[in-house]
N, C-alpha and C. Protein backbone atom coordinates (compact mmCIF):
# COMPACT_ATOMS: atom_id res chain seq x y z
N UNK A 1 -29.64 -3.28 7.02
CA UNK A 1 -28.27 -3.69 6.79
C UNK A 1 -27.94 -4.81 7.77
N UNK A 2 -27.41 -6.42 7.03
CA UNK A 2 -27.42 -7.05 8.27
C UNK A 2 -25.94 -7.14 8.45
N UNK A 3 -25.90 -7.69 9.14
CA UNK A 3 -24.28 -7.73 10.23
C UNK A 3 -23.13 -8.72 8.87
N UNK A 4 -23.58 -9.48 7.96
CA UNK A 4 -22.92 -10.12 7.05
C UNK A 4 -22.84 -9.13 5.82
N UNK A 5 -23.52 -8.03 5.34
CA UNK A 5 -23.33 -6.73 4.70
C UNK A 5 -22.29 -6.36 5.54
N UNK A 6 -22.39 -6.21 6.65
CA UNK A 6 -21.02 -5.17 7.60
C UNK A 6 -19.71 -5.79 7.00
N UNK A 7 -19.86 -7.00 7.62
CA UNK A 7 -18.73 -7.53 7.93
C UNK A 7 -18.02 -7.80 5.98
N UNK A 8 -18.59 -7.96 5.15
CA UNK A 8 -18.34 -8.00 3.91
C UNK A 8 -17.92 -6.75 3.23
N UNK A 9 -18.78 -5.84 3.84
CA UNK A 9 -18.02 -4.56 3.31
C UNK A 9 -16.47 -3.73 4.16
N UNK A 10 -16.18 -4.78 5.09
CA UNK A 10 -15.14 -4.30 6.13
C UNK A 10 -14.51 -5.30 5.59
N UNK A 11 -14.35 -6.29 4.83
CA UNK A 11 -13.27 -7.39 4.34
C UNK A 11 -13.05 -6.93 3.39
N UNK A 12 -13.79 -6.63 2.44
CA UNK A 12 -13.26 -5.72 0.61
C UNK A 12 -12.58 -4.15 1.03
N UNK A 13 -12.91 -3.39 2.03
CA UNK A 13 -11.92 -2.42 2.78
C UNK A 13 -10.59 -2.86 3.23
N UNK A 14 -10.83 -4.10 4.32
CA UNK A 14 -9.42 -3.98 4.72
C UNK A 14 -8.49 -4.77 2.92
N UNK A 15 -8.91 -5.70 2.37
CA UNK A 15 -7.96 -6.19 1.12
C UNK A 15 -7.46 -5.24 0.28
N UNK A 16 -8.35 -3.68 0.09
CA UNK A 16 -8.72 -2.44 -0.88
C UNK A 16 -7.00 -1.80 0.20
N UNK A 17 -6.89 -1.83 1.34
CA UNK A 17 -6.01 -1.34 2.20
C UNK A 17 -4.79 -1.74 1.95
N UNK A 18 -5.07 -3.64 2.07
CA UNK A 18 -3.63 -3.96 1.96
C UNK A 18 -3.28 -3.43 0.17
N UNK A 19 -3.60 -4.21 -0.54
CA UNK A 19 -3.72 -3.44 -1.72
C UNK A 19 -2.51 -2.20 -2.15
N UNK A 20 -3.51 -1.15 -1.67
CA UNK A 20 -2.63 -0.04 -1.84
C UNK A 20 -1.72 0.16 -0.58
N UNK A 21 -1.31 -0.50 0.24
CA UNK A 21 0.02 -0.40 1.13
C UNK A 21 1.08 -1.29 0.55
N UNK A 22 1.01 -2.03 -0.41
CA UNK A 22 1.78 -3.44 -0.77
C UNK A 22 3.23 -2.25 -1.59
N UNK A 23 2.39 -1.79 -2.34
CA UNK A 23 3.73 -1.38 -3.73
C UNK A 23 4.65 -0.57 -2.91
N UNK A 24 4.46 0.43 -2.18
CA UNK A 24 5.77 1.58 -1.33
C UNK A 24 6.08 0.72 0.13
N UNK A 25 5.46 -0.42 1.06
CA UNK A 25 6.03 -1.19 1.86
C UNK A 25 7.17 -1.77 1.03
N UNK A 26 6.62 -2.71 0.14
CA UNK A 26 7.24 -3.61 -0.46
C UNK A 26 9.03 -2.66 -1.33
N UNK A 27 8.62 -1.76 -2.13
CA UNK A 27 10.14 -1.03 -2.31
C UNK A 27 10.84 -0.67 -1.25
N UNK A 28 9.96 0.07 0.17
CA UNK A 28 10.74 -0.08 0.88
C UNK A 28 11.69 -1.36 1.59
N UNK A 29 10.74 -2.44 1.60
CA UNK A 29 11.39 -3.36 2.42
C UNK A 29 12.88 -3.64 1.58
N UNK A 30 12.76 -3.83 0.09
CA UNK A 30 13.65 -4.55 -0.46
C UNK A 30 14.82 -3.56 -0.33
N UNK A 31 14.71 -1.72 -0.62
CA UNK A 31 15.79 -1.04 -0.96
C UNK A 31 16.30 -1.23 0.93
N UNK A 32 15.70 -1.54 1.86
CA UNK A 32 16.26 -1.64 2.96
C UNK A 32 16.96 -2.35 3.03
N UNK A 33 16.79 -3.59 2.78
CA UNK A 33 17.08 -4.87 2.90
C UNK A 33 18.85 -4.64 2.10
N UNK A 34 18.79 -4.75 0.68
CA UNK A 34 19.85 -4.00 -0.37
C UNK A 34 20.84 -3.29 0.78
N UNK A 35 20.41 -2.04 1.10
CA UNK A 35 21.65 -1.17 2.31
C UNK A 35 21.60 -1.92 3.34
N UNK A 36 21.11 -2.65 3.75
CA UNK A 36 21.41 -3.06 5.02
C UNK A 36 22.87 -4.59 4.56
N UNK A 37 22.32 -5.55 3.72
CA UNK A 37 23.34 -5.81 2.78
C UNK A 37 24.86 -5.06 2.43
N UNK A 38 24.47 -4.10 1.88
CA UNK A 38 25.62 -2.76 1.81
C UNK A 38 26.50 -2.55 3.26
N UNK A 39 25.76 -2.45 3.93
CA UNK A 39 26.51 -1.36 4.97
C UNK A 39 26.85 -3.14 6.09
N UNK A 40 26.66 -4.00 6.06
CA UNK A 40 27.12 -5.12 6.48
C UNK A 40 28.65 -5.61 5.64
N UNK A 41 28.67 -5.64 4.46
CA UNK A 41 30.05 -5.94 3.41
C UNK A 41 30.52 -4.76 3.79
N UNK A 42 30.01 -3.72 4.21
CA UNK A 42 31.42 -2.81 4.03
C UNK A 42 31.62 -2.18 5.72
N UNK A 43 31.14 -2.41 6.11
CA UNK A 43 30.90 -2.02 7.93
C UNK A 43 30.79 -0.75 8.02
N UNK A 44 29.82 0.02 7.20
CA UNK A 44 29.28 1.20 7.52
C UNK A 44 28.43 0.91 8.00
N UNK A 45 28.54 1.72 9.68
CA UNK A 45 27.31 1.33 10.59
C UNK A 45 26.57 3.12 10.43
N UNK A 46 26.58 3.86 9.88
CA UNK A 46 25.43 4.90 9.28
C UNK A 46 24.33 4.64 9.41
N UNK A 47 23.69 4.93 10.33
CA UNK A 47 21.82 4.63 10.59
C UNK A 47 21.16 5.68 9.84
N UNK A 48 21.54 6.97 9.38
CA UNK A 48 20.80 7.83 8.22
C UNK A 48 20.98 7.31 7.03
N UNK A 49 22.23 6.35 6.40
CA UNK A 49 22.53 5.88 5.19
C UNK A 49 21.17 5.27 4.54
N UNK A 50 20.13 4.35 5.49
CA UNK A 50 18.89 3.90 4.58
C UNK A 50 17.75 4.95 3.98
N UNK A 51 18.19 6.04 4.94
CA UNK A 51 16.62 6.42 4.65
C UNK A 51 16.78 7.46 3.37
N UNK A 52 17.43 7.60 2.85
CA UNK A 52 17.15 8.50 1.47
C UNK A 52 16.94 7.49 0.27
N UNK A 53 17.92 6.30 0.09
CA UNK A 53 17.24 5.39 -0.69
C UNK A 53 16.26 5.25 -0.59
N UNK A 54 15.15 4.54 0.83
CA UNK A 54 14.21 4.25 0.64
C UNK A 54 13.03 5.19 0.80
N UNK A 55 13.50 6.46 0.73
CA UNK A 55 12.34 7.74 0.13
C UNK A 55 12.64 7.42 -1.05
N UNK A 56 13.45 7.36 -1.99
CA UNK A 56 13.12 7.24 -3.12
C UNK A 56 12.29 6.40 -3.70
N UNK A 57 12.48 4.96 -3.26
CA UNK A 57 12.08 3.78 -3.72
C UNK A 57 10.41 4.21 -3.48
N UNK A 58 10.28 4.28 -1.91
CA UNK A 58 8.93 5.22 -2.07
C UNK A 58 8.57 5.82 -2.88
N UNK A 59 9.14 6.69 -3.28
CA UNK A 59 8.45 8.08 -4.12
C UNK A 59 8.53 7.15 -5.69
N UNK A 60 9.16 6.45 -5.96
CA UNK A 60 9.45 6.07 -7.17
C UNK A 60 8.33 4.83 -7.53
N UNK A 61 8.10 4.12 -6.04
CA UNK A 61 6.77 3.00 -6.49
C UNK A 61 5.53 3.56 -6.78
N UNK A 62 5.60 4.94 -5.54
CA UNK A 62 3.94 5.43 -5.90
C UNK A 62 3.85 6.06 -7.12
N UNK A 63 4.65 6.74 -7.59
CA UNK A 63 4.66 7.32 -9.20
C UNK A 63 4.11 6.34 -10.47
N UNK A 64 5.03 4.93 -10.21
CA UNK A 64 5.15 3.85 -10.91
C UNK A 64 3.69 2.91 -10.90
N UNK A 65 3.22 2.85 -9.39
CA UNK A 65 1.87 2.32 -9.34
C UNK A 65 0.82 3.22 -9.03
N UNK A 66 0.89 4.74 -8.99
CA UNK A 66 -0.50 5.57 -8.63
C UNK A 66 -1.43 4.97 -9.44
N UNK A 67 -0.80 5.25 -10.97
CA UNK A 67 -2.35 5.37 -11.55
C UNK A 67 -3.24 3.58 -11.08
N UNK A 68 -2.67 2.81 -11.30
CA UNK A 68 -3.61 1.34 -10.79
C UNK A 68 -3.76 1.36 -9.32
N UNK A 69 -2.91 2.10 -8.15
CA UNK A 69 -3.54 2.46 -6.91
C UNK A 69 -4.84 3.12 -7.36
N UNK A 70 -4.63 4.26 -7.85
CA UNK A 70 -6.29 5.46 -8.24
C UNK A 70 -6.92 4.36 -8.51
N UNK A 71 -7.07 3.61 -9.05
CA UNK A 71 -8.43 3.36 -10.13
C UNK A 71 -8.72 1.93 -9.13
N UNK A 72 -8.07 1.36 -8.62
CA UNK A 72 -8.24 0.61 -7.36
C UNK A 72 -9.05 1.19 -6.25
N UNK A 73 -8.77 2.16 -5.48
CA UNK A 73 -9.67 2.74 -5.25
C UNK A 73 -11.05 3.71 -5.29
N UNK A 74 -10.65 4.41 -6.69
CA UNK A 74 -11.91 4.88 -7.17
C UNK A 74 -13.00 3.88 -7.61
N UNK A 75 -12.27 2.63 -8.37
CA UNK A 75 -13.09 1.41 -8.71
C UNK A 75 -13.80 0.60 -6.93
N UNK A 76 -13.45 0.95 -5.80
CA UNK A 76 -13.78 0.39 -4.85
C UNK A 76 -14.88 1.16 -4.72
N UNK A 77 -14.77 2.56 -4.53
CA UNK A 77 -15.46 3.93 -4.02
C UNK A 77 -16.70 3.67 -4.82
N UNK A 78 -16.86 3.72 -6.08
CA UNK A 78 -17.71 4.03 -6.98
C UNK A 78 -18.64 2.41 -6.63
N UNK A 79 -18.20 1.14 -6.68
CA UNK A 79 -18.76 -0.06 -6.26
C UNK A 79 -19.67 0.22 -4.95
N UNK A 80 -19.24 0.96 -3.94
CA UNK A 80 -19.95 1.26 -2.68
C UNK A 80 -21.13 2.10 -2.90
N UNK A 81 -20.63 3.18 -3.23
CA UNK A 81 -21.59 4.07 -3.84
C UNK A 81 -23.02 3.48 -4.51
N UNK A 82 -22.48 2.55 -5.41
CA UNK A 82 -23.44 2.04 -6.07
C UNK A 82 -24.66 0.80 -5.28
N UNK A 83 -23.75 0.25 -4.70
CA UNK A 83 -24.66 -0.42 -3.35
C UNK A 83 -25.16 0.34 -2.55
N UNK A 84 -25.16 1.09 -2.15
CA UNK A 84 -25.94 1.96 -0.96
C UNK A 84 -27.30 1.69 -1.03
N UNK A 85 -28.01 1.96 -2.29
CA UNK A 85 -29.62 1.32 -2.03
C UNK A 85 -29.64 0.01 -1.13
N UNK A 86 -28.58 -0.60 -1.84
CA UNK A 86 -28.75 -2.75 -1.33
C UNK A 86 -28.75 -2.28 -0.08
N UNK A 87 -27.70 -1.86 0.66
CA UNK A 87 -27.34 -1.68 2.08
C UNK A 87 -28.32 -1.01 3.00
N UNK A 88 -29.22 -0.03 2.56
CA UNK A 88 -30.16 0.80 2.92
C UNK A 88 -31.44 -0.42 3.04
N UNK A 89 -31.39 -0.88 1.87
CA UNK A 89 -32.73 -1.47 2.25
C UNK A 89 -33.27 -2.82 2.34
């Protein structure tokens, strides 16, 4: 295994990472962004007011994108798997 195998299979990991962190960062950032908006027009300074929206938005992206998260990663998993001879030998 040479050091350009390493380093290639640690660059399709970390992109496979960002990847599936993008869809529940990303709802969160925006439903934050939205209340923070909110509570500026109306001067509710409530620091618990964000965080139940953006459990939802969470819970509501990963629902919305699991199945192409799964298969993003199972499609990564199964690619590795399948190289292991290359890498071995």
């Amino acid at each position: 295994m040479t050091p350009e195998m390493v380093i290639d299979v640690g660059k399709e990991a970390g992109e496979i990472i960002v990847l599936l962190s993008a869809p529940p960062l990303l709802a969160g950032l925006a439903v934050g962004l939205l209340v923070s908006l909110f509570q500026a027009a109306t001067q509710i300074q409530e620091m618990t007011l964000s965080f139940i929206p953006k459990l939802l938005a969470v819970g509501a992206a990963l629902v919305i994108a699991g199945h192409w998260m799964l298969s993003l990663l199972t499609g990564y998993v199964i690619r590795l798997y399948h190289s292991i001879p290359n890498l071995i030998g």
